[in-house]
Protein backbone atom coordinates (compact mmCIF):
# COMPACT_ATOMS: atom_id res chain seq x y z
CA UNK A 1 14.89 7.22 -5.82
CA UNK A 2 12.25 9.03 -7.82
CA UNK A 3 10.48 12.28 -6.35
CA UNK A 4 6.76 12.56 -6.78
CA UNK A 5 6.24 15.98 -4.74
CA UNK A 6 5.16 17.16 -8.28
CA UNK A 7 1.90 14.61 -8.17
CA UNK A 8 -0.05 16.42 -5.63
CA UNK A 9 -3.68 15.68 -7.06
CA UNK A 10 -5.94 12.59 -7.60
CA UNK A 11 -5.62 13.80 -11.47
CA UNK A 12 -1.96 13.75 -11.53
CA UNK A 13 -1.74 10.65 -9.97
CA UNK A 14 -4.32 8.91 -12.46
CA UNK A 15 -2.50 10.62 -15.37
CA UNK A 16 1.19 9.13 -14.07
CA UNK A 17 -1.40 5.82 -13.93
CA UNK A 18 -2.54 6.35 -17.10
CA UNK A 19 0.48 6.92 -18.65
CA UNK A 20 2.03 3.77 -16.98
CA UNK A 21 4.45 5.81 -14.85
CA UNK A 22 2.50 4.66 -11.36
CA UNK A 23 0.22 1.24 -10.51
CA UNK A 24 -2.65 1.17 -8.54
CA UNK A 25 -2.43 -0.58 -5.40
CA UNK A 26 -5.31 -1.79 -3.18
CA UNK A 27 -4.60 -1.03 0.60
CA UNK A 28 -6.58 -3.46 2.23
CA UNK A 29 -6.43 -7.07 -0.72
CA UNK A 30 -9.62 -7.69 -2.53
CA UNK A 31 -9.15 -10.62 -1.70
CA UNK A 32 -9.61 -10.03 2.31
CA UNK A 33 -12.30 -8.18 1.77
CA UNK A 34 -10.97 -4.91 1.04
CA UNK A 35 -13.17 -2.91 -1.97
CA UNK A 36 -12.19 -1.43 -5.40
CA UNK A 37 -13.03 1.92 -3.63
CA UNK A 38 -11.26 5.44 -3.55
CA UNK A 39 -10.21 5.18 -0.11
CA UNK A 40 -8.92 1.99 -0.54
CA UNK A 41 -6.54 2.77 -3.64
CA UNK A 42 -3.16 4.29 -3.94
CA UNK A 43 -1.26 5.45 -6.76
CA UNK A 44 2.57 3.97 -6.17
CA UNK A 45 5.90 3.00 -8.30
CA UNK A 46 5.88 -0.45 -9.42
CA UNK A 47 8.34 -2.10 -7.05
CA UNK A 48 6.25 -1.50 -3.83
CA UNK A 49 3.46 -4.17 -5.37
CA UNK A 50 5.95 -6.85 -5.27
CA UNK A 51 7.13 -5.60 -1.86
CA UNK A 52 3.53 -5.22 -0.26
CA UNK A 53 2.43 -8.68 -1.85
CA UNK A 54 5.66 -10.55 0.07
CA UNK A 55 4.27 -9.05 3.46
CA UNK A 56 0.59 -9.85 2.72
CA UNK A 57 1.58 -13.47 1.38
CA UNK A 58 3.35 -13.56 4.97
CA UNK A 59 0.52 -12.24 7.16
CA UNK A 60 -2.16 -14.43 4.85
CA UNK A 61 0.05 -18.10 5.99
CA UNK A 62 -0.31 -16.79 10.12
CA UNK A 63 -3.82 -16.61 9.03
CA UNK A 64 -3.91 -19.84 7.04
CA UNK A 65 -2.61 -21.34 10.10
CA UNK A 66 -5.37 -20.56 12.67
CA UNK A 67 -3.90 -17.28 14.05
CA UNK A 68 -6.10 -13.95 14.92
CA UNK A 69 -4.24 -11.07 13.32
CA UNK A 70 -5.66 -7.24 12.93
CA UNK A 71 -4.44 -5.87 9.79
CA UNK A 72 -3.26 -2.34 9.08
CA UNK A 73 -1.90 -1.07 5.66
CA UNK A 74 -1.21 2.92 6.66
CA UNK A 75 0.26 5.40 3.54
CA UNK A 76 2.66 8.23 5.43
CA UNK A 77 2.89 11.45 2.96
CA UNK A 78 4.94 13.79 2.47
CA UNK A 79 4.09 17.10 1.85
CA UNK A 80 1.56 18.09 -0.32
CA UNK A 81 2.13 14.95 -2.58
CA UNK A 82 -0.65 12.56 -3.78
CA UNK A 83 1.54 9.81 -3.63
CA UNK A 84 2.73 8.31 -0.72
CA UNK A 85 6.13 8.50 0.63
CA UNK A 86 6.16 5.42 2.92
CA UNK A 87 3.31 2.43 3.37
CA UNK A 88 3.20 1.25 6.96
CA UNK A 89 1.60 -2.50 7.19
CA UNK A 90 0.82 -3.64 10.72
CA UNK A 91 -0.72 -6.63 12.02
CA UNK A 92 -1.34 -7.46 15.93
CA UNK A 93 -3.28 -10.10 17.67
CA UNK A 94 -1.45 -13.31 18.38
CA UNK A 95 1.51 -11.98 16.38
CA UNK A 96 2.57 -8.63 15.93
CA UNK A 97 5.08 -6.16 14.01
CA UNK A 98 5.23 -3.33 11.46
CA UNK A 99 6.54 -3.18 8.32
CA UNK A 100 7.62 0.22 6.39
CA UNK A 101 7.95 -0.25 2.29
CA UNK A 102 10.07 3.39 1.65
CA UNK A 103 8.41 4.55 -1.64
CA UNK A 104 10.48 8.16 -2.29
């Protein structure tokens, strides 16, 4: 697993972005509502996109099929780092859980 205590500041991170080392991942979807905003992106390793987007697709179908769900996507850091260690999804309402993606 790849350390990234070494990207501790919004300039690393876009640099590791722009450099195609790191993707930038909305928190909250677009698509829900969520905003192409600073507080709403994170700079992460590929494989956590594919891992957030199975969770959202699963929380989206309780949605699609009439249930009230409050959504939570959390990043946990460690240290000083800019990127985040773990991403903690949550939904409650009519179903709950929580969901950690371990990014490093």
């Amino acid at each position: 697993m790849a350390d990234y205590a070494h990207i501790d500041s919004k300039e690393k991170a876009q640099r590791a972005y722009a450099n195609k080392e790191l993707v930038k991942l909305h928190l909250m979807p677009l698509d829900w509502g969520g905003e192409d905003v600073a507080l709403n992106i994170i700079y992460i390793p590929e494989f956590v996109v594919e891992q957030k987007a199975a969770i959202d697709g699963m929380i989206e179908s309780f949605l699609t099929a009439g249930l009230s769900i409050t959504y939570s996507c959390r990043p946990q850091y460690k240290g000083n780092s800019f990127i985040p260690g773990s991403l903690v999804i949550s939904y409650s309402g009519d179903m709950e859980d929580t969901r950690t993606i371990e990014i490093w």
